[in-house]
Protein backbone atom coordinates (compact mmCIF):
# COMPACT_ATOMS: atom_id res chain seq x y z
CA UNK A 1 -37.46 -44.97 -40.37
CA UNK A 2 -39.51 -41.70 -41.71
CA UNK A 3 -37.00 -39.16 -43.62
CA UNK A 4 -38.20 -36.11 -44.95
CA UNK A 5 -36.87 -32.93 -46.92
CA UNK A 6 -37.54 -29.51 -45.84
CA UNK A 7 -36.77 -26.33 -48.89
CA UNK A 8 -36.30 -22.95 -46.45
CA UNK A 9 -36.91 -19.91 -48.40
CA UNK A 10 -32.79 -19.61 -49.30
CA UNK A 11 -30.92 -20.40 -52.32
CA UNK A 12 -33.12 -23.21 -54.05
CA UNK A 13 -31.39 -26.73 -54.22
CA UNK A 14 -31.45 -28.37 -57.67
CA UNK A 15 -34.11 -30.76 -58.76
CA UNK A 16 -30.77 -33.51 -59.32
CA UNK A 17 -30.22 -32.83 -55.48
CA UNK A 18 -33.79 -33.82 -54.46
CA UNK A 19 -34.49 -36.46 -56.22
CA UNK A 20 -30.89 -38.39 -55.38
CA UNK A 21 -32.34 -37.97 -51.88
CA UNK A 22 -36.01 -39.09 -52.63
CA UNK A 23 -34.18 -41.50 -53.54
CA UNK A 24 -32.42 -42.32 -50.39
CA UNK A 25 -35.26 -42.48 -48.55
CA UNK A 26 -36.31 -38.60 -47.71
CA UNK A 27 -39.78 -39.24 -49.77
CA UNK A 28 -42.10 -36.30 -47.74
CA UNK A 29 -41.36 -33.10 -48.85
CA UNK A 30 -42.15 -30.47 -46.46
CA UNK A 31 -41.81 -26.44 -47.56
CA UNK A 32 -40.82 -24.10 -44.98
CA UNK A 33 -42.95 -21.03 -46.26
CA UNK A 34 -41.87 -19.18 -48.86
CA UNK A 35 -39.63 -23.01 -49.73
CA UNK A 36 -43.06 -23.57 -52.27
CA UNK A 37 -41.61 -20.60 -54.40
CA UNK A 38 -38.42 -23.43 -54.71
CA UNK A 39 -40.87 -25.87 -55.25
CA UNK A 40 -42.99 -24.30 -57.27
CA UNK A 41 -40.09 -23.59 -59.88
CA UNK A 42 -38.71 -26.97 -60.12
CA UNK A 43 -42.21 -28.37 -60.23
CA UNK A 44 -42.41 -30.87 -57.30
CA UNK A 45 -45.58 -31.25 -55.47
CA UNK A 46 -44.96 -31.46 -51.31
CA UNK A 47 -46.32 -32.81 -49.18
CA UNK A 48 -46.59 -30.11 -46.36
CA UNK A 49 -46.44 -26.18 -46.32
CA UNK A 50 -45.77 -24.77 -42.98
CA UNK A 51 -45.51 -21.43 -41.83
CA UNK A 52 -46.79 -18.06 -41.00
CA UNK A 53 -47.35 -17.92 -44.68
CA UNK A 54 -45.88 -14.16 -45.60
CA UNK A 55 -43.33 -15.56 -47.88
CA UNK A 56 -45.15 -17.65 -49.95
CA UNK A 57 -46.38 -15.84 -53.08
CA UNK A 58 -50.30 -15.27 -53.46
CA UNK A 59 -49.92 -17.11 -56.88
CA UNK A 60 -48.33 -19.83 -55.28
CA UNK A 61 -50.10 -20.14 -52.26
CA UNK A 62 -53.32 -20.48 -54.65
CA UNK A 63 -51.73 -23.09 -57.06
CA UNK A 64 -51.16 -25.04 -54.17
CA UNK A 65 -53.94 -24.79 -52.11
CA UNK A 66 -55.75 -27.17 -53.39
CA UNK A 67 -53.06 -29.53 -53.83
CA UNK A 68 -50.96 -29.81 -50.70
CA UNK A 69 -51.92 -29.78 -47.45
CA UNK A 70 -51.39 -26.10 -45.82
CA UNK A 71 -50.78 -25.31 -42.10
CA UNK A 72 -50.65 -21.80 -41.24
CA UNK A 73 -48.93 -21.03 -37.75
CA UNK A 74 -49.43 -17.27 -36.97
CA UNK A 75 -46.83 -17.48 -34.17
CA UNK A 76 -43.69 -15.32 -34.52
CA UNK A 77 -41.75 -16.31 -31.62
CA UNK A 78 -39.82 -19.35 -33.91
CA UNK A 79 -38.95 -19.25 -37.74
CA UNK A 80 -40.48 -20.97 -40.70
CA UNK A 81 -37.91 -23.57 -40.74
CA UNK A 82 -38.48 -24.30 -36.61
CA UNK A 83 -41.92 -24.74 -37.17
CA UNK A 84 -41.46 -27.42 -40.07
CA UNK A 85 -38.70 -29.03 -37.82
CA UNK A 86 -40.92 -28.88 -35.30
CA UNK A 87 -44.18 -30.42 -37.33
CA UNK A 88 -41.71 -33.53 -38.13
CA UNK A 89 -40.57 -34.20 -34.78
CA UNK A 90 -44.52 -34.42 -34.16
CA UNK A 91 -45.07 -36.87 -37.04
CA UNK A 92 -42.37 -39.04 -35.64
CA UNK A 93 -40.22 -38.16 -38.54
CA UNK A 94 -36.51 -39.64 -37.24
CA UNK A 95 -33.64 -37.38 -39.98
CA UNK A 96 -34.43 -34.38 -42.19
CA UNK A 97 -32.34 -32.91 -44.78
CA UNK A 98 -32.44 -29.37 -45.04
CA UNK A 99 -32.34 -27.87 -48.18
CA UNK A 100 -32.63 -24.13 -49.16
CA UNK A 101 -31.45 -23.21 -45.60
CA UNK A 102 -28.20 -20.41 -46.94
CA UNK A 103 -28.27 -17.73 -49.17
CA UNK A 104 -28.37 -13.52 -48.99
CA UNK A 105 -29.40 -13.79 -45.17
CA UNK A 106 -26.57 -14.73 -43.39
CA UNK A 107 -28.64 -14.29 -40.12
CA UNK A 108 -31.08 -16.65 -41.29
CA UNK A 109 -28.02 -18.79 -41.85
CA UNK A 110 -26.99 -18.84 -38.86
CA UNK A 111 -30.20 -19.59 -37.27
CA UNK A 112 -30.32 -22.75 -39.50
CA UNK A 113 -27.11 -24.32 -38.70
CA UNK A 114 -28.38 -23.55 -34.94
CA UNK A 115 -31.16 -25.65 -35.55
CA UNK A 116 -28.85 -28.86 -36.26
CA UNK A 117 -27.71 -28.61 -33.04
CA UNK A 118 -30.61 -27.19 -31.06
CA UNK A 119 -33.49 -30.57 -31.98
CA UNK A 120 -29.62 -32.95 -31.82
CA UNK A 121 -31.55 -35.09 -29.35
CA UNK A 122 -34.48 -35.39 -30.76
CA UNK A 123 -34.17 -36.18 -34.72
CA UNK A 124 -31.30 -36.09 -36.71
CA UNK A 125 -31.01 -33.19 -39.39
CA UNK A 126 -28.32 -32.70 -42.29
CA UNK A 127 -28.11 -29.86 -44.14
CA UNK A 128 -27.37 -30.01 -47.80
CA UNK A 129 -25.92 -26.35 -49.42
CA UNK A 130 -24.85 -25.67 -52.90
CA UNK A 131 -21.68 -27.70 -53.09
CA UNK A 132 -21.51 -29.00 -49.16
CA UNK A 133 -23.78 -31.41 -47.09
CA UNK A 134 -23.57 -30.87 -43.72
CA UNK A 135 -23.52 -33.97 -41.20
CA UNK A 136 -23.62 -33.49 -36.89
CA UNK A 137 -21.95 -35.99 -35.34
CA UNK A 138 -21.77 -36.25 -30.77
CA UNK A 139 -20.36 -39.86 -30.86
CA UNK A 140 -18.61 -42.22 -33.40
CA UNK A 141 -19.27 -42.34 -37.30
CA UNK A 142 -18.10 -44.39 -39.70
CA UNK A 143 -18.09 -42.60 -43.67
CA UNK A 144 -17.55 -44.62 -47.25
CA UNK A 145 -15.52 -42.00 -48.84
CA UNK A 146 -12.95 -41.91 -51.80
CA UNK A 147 -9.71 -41.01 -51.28
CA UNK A 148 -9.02 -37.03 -51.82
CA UNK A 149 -12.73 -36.02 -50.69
CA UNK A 150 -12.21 -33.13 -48.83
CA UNK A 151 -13.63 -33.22 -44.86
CA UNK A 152 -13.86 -30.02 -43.03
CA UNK A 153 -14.82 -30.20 -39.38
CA UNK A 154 -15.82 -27.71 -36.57
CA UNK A 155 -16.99 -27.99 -33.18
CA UNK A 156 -17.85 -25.28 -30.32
CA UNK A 157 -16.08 -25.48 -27.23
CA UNK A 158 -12.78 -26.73 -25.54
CA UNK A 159 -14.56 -29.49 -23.80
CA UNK A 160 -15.01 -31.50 -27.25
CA UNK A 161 -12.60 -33.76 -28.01
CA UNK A 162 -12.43 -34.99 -31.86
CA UNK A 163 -10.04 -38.18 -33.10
CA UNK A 164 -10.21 -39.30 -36.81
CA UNK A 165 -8.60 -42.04 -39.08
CA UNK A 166 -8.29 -41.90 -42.79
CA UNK A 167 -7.92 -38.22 -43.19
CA UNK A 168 -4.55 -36.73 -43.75
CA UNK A 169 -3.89 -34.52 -41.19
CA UNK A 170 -5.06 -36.98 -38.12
CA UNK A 171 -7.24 -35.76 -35.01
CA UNK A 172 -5.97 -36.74 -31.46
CA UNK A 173 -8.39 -36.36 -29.13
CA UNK A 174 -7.90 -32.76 -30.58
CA UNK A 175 -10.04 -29.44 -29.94
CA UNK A 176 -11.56 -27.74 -32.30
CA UNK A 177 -13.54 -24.22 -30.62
CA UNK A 178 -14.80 -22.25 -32.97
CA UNK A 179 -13.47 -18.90 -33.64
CA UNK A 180 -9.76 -20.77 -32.45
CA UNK A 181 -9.31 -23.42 -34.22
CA UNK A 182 -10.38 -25.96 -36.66
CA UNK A 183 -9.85 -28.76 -39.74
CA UNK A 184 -10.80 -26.97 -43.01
CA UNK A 185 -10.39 -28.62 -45.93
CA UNK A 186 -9.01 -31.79 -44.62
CA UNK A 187 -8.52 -34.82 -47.09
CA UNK A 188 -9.20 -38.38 -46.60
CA UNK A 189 -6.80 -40.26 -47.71
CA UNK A 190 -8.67 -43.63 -47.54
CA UNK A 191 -11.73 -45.42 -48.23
CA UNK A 192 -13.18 -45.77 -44.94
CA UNK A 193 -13.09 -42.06 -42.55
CA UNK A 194 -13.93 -42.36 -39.01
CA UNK A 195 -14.73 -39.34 -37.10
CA UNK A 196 -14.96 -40.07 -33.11
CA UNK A 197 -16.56 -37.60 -30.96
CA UNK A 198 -16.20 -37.08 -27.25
CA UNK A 199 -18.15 -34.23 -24.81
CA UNK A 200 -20.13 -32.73 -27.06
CA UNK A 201 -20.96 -32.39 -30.89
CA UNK A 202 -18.88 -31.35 -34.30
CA UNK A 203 -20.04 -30.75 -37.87
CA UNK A 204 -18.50 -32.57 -40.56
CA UNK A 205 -19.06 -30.80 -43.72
CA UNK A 206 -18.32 -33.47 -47.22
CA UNK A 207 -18.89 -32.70 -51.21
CA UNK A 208 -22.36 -32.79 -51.97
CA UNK A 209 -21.24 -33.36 -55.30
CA UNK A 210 -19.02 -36.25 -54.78
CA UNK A 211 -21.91 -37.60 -52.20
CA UNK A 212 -24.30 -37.88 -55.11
CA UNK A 213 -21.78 -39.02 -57.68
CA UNK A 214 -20.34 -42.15 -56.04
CA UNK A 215 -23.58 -42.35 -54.08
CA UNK A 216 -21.94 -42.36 -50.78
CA UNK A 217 -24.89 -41.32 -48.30
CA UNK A 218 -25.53 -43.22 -45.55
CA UNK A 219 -28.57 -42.74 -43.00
CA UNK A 220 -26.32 -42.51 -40.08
């Protein structure tokens, strides 16, 4: 199984968060673009910078350009971060964790969350973002949690049907369409959280923090 991390140009992720997911597996580092400023400041070395290359700083871009291997997509009609997605579907890369994908933009938030969604089918991404980490889920999923993590979950449409055990406040086959309703800041209240997921897909958002602390990720 290939894993890889790709820094967007957003709010950098801290060096702690990389390396407990090197760790875990997600040892290629790709930067989306102006991602290598990220890089560049917490001194890591990727593997891969992709993109159109207008966010990148000249000093950085020359630092690394004899270092890392630079692919330069003049394109405009898909982001930074599509293109790297996109470059790792290619290289048979099977998850991602996206990292640096939220900040002043909210826009270019937007468009990132789209993108867990949009490649579902074709690799599985998670998004990890200041103190949340971001996990799609279409079928049945099984987390190790401690009890009084906090679970959010959203979904898109009245055709998705979500059921859960060990959270407090149980889902029944319940819908969650965004903009109506939803499960913010829901608790589990057990060891072992299962989300189930009919017609469709549903974010469930965890604590990063508590993720890395009791080392509770899982390559689902």
């Amino acid at each position: 199984m290939k894993k890889c991390l790709i820094i967007a140009n957003g709010k950098s992720p801290t060096k702690k968060i990389i390396e407990y997911f090197i760790k875990k597996g997600f040892t290629s580092l790709i930067c989306a673009d102006g991602g290598a400023n990220s890089a560049r400041k917490l001194n890591l070395l990727p593997d891969f910078i992709i993109g159109d290359l207008d966010s990148i700083t000249n000093d950085n871009l020359k630092y690394y350009s004899k270092k890392v291997s630079i692919i330069k997509y003049k394109r405009q009609n898909d982001t930074d971060v599509d293109k790297s997605i996109k470059f790792a579907i290619k290289n048979k890369f099977t998850q991602i964790v996206l990292l640096g994908v939220t900040g002043d933009r909210l826009d270019h938030t937007i468009c990132n969350l789209g993108m867990v969604i949009k490649y579902l089918n074709k690799i599985k991404i998670f998004i990890a973002a200041e103190k949340s980490f971001l996990i799609p889920v279409k079928d049945q999923i099984s987390f190790i949690s401690k009890p009084d993590e906090i679970f959010s979950i959203y979904a898109f449409d009245n055709k998705t049907k979500i059921s859960s055990t060990g959270l407090k406040y149980k889902l029944n086959n319940t819908t969650l369409p965004f903009g109506l309703r939803e499960s913010t800041s829901n608790v589990s209240v057990s060891e072992n959280v299962t989300i189930k997921v009919k017609n469709g897909v549903a974010f469930v958002i965890r604590e990063l923090q508590s993720i890395i602390k009791y080392d509770l990720f899982q390559s689902i």
